[in-house]
Protein backbone atom coordinates (compact mmCIF):
# COMPACT_ATOMS: atom_id res chain seq x y z
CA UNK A 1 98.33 22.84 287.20
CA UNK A 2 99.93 20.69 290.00
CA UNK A 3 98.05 22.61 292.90
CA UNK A 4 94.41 22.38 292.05
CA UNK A 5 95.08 18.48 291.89
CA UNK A 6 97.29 18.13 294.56
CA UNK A 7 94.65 20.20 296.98
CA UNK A 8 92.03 17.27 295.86
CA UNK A 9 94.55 14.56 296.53
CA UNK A 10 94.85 15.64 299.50
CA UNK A 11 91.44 15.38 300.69
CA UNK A 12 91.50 11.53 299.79
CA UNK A 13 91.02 9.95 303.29
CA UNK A 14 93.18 6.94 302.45
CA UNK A 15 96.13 8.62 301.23
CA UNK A 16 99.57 8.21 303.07
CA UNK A 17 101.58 10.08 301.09
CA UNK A 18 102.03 12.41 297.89
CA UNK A 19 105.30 14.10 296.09
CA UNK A 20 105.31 15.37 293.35
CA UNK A 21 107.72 17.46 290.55
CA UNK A 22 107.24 19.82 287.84
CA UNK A 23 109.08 20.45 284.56
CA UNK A 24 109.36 21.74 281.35
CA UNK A 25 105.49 22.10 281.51
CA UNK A 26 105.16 18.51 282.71
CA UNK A 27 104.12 17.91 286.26
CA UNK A 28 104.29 14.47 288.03
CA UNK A 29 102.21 13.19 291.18
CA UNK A 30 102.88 10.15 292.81
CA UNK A 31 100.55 9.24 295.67
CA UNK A 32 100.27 6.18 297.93
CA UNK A 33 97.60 4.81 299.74
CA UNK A 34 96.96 2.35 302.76
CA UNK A 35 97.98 -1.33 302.03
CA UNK A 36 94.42 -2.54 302.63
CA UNK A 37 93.02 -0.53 300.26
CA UNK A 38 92.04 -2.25 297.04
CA UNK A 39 93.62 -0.58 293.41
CA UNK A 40 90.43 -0.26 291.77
CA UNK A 41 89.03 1.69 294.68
CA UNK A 42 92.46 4.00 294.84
CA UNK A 43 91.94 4.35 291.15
CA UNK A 44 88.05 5.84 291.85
CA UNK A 45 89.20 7.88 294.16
CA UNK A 46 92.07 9.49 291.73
CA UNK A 47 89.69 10.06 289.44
CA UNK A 48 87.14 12.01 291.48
CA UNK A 49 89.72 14.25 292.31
CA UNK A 50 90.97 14.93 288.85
CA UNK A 51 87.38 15.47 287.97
CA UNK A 52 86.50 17.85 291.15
CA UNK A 53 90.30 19.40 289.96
CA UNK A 54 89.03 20.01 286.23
CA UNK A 55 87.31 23.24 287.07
CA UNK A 56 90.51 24.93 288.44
CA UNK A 57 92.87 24.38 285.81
CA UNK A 58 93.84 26.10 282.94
CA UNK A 59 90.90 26.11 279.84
CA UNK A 60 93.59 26.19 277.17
CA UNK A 61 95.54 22.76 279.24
CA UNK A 62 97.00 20.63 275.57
CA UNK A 63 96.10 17.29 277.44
CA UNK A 64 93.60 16.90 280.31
CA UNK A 65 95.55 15.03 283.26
CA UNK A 66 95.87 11.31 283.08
CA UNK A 67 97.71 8.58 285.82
CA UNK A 68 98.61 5.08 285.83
CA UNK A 69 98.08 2.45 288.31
CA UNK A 70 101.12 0.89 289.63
CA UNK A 71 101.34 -2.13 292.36
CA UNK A 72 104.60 -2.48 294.12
C-alpha cells in the first residue's frame, strides 16, 4: 500500500522530503514540507493525496490510512 500513496506525495509541490518503512503489514511515511508553509495547509494537502491514493489500494485494506501532524 506504501506506493500508491507515496506516488501522490510526491506530486505535493511543497514537499522537501519523504522516507518511509514497511513492516509486519504496517507501513510508515514521514514527509516534510517547506518551513513557510502553514500545518493546516500541509495537512490539506496530505489528505488530498490519501484521497486521490484511495482508488489504488487494496479493497479488502483492515484500516483506511491515517497520519498525524507533528511540529518540530
Amino acid at each position: 500500500i506504501t506506493a500508491p500513496l507515496e506516488r501522490q506525495f510526491g506530486q505535493m509541490p511543497s514537499l522537501k522530503q519523504m522516507t518511509s518503512s514497511s513492516s509486519g503489514g504496517s507501513s510508515v511515511i514521514t514527509l516534510q514540507f517547506s518551513l513557510d508553509l502553514s500545518l493546516d495547509v500541509a495537512e490539506q494537502q496530505v489528505q488530498a493525496a490519501i484521497n486521490a491514493a484511495a482508488t489504488f489500494l487494496p479493497r479488502d485494506l483492515p484500516n483506511p490510512p491515517v497520519y498525524s501532524k507533528v511540529n518540530p
